[in-house]
Protein backbone atom coordinates (compact mmCIF):
# COMPACT_ATOMS: atom_id res chain seq x y z
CA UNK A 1 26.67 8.52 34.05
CA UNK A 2 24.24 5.87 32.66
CA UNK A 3 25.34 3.48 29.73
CA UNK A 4 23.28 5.23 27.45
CA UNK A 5 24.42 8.42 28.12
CA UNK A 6 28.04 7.40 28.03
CA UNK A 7 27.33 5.69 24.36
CA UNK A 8 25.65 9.10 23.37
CA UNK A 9 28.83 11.07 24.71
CA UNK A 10 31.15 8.62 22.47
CA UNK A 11 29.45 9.05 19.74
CA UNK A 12 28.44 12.48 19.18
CA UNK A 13 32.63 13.11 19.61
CA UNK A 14 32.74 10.08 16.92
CA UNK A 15 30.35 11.87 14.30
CA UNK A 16 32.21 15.31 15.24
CA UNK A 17 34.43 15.01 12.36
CA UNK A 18 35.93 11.96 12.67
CA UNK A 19 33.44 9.25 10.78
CA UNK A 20 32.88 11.89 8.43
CA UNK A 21 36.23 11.30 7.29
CA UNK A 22 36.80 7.46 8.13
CA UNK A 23 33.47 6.51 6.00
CA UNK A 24 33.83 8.25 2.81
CA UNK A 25 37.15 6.87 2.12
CA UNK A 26 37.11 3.82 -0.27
CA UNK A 27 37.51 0.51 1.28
CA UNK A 28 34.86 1.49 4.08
CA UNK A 29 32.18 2.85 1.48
CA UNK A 30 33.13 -0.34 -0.79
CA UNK A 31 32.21 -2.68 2.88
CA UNK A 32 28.77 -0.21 2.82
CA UNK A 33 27.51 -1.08 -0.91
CA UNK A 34 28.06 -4.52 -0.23
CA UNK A 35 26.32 -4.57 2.67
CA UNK A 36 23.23 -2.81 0.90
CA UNK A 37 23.46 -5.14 -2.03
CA UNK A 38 23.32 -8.16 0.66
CA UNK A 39 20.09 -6.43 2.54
CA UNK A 40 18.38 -6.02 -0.51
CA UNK A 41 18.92 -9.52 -1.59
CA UNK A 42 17.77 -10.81 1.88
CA UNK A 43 14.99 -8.39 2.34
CA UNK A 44 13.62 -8.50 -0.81
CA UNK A 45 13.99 -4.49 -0.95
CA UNK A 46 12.03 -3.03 -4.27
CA UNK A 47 11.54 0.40 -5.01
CA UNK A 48 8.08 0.34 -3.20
CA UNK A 49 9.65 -0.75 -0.07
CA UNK A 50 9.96 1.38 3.24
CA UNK A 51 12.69 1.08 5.53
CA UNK A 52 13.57 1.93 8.95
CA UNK A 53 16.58 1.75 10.02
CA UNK A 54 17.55 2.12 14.21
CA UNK A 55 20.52 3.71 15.21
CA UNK A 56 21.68 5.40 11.94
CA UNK A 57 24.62 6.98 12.92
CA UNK A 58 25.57 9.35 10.24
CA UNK A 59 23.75 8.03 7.41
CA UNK A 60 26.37 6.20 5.27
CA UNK A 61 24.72 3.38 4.98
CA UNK A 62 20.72 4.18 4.61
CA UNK A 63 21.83 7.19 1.82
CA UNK A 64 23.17 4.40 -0.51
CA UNK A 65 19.89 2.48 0.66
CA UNK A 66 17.72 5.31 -0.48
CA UNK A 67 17.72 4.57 -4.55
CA UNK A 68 16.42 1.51 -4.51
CA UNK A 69 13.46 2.06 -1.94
CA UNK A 70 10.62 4.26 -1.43
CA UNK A 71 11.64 5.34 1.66
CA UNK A 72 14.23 5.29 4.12
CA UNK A 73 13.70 6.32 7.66
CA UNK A 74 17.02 6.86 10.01
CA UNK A 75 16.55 7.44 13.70
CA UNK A 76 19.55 8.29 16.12
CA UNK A 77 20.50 9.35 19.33
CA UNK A 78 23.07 11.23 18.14
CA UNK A 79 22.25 14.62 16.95
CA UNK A 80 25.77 15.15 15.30
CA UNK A 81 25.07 11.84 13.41
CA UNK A 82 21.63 13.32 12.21
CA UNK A 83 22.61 16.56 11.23
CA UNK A 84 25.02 14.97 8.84
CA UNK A 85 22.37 12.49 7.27
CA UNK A 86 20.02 15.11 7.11
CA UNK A 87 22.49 17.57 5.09
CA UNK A 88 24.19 14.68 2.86
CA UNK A 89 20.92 13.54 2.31
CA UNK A 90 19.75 17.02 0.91
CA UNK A 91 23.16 17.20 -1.12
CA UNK A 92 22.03 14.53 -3.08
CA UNK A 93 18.52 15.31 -3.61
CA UNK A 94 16.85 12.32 -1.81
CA UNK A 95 13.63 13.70 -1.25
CA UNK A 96 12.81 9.97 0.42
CA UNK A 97 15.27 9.67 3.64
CA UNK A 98 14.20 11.56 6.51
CA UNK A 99 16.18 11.23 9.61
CA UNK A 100 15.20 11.79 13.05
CA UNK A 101 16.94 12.55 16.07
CA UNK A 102 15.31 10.12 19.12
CA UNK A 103 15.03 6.34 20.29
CA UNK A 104 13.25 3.23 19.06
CA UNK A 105 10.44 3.74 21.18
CA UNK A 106 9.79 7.06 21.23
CA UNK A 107 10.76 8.68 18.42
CA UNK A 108 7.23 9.23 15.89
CA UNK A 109 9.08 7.00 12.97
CA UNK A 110 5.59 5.51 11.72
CA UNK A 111 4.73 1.99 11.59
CA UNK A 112 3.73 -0.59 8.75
CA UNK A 113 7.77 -1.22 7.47
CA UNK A 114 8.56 -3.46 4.87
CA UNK A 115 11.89 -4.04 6.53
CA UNK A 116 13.61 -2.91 9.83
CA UNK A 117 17.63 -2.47 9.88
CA UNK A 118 19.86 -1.91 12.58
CA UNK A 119 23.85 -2.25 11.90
CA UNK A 120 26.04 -2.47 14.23
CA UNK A 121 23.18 -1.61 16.90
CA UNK A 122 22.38 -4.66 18.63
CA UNK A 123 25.50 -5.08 20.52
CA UNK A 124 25.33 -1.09 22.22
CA UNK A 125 21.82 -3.17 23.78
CA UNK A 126 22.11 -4.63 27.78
CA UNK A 127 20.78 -8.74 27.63
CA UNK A 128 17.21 -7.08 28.98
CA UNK A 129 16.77 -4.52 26.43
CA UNK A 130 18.10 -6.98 23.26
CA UNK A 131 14.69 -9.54 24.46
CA UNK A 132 12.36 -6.71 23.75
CA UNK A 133 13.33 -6.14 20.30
CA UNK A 134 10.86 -8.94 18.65
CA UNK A 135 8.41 -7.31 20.32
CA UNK A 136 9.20 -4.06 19.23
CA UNK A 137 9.51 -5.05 15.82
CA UNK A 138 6.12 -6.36 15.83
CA UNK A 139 5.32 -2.75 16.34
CA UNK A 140 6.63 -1.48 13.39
CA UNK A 141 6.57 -4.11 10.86
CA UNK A 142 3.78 -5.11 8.32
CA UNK A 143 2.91 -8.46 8.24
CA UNK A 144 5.49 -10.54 6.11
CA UNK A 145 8.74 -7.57 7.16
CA UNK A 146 11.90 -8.26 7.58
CA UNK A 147 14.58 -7.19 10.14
CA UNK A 148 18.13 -7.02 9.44
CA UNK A 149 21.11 -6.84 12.09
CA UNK A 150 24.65 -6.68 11.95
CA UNK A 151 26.74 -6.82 14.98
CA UNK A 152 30.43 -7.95 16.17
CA UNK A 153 30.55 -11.69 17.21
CA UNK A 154 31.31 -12.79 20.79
CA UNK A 155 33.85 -15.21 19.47
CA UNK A 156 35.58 -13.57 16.74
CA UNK A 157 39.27 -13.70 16.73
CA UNK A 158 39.85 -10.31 14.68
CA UNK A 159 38.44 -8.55 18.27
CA UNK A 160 40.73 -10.63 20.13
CA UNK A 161 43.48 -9.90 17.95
CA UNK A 162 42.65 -5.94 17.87
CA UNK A 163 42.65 -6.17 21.46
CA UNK A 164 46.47 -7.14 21.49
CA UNK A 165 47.86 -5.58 18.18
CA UNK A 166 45.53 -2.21 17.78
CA UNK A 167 44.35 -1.91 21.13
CA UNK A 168 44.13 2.32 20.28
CA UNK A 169 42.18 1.55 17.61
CA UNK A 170 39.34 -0.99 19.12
CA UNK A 171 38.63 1.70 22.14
CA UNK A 172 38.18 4.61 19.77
CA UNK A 173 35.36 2.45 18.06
CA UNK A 174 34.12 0.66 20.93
CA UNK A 175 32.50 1.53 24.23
CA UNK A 176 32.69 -0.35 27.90
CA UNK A 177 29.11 -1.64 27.77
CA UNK A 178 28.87 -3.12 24.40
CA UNK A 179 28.10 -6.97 24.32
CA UNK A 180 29.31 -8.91 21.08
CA UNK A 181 26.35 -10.93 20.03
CA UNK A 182 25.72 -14.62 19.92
CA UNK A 183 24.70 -15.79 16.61
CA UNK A 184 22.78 -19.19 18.57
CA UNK A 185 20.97 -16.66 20.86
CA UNK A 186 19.56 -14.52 18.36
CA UNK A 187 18.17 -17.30 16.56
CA UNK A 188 16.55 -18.53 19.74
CA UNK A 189 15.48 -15.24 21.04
CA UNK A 190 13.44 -14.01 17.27
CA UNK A 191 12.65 -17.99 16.38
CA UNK A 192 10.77 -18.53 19.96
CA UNK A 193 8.72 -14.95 19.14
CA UNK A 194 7.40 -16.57 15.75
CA UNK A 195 10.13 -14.92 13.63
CA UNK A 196 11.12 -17.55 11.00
CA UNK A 197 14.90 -16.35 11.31
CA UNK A 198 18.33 -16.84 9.66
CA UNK A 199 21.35 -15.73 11.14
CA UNK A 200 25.05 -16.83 9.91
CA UNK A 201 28.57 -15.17 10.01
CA UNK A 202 29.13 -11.87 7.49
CA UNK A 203 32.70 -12.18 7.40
CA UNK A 204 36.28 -12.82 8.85
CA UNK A 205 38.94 -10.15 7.84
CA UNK A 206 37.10 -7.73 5.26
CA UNK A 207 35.53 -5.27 7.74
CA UNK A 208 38.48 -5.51 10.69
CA UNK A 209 40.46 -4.64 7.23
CA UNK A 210 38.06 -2.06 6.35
CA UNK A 211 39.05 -0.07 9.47
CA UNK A 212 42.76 -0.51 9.69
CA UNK A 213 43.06 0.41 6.27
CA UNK A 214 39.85 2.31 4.96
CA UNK A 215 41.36 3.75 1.94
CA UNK A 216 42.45 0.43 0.30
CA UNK A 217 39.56 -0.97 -1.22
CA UNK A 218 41.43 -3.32 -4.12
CA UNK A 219 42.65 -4.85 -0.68
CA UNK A 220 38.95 -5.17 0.98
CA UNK A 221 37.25 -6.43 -2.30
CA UNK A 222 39.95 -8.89 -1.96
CA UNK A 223 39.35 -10.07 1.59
CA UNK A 224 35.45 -9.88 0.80
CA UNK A 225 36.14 -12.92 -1.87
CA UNK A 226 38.44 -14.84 1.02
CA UNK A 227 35.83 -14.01 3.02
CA UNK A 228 32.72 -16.05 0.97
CA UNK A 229 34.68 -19.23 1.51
CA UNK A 230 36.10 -18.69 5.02
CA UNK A 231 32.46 -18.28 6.35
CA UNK A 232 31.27 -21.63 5.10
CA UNK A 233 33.90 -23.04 6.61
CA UNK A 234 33.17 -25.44 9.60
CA UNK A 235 35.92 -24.89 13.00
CA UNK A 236 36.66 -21.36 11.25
CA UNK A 237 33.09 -19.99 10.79
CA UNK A 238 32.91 -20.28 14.52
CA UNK A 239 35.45 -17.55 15.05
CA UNK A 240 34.12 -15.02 12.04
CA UNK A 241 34.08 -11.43 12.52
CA UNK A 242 30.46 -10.44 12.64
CA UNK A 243 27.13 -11.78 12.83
CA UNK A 244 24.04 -11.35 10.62
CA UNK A 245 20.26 -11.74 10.97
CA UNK A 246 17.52 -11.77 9.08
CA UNK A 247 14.41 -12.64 10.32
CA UNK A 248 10.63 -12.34 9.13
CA UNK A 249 7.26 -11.15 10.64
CA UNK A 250 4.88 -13.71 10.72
CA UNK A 251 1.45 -13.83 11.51
């Protein structure tokens, strides 16, 4: 079985029921509107703005996206994972989020994006396939985009720790092939293809806390404040949870 059939097979059992019911409960959806309220900010998202965003999953995150942008755009592999954006998308009446079941190539998703996501898509990417994304992106930006990534942290301690105390837990979310990102190699890889990039650490404990206990969000909006201060730290940054980039088209 190839590695992207086995990531397929994971997660269509993953958006079978299960995410369904780990991502509407409070603490994860509270870890979602932050992270849209973040993109936005860094993106410079307006309500003329059109979005892509690459490996969608289920939707969570690109359906909170959709009031505050033209259009949103949600490709997947998974077809489980579409069906569900497609329906909670109609449940709420965005007429602007269309999701697509396909790959980045290959899929028709258009071209000419203000700003490209991916969360939590990066790392599912072998070291070959993660150097032609600033190519890619060149595709289907318009001059002056923005891309947006999210993705676990080769060095962070909560995966080490996981590993150890919740070792159930960080297989049912995690597949053999992934490869925790590099914050330093992402900035080299996008600044060297003329993408005048930012990348930093997103947090320490709020996510990891997020999934061992998704209903408690007075507890994540709690770590989320820890978490402003612990990523500016120096000797602790080093060891955050996950990386973010943000990185814009130039011409």
């Amino acid at each position: 079985m190839t590695a992207q059939m086995q990531e397929l097979e994971h997660h269509e059992q993953l958006y079978s029921g299960e995410a369904q019911t780990l991502f509407a409960k409070a603490a994860v959806r509270a870890f979602r509107q932050h992270l849209v309220t973040r993109m936005r900010r860094l993106l410079h998202l307006h309500r003329g703005s059109r979005v892509l965003s690459i490996g969608c999953g289920i939707g969570d995150t690109e359906i909170l996206l959709a009031p505050h942008v033209k259009e949103i755009v949600g490709v997947d592999l998974s077809p489980s994972g579409i069906r569900q954006a497609q329906s909670d998308a109609a449940r709420a009446g965005f007429t602007n989020a269309r999701f697509i079941i396909g790959s980045v190539p290959g899929a028709h998703v258009g071209t000419g994006f203000d700003a490209v996501i991916a969360v939590f898509f990066l790392h599912h990417l072998s070291e070959l396939d993660l150097a032609t994304v600033p190519g890619l992106l060149r595709t289907l930006l318009k001059p002056g985009g923005y891309f947006y990534g999210l993705d676990p942290s080769r060095y962070r301690l909560s995966g080490a720790v996981g590993n150890i105390v919740v070792p159930w837990l960080m297989r049912k979310y995690q597949t053999e092939g992934e490869h925790p990102v590099d914050a330093g190699e992402l900035q080299r890889l996008f600044a060297s293809a003329g993408f005048e990039t930012q990348t930093g650490l997103y947090d320490f404990v709020s996510t990891p806390l997020a999934g061992l206990f998704p209903a408690w969000e007075a507890g994540y909006r709690a770590a989320r404040i820890l978490d402003n201060v612990l990523v500016r730290t120096p000797g602790v940054r080093a060891i955050g949870s996950n990386v973010e980039i943000a990185a814009r088209y130039t011409q």
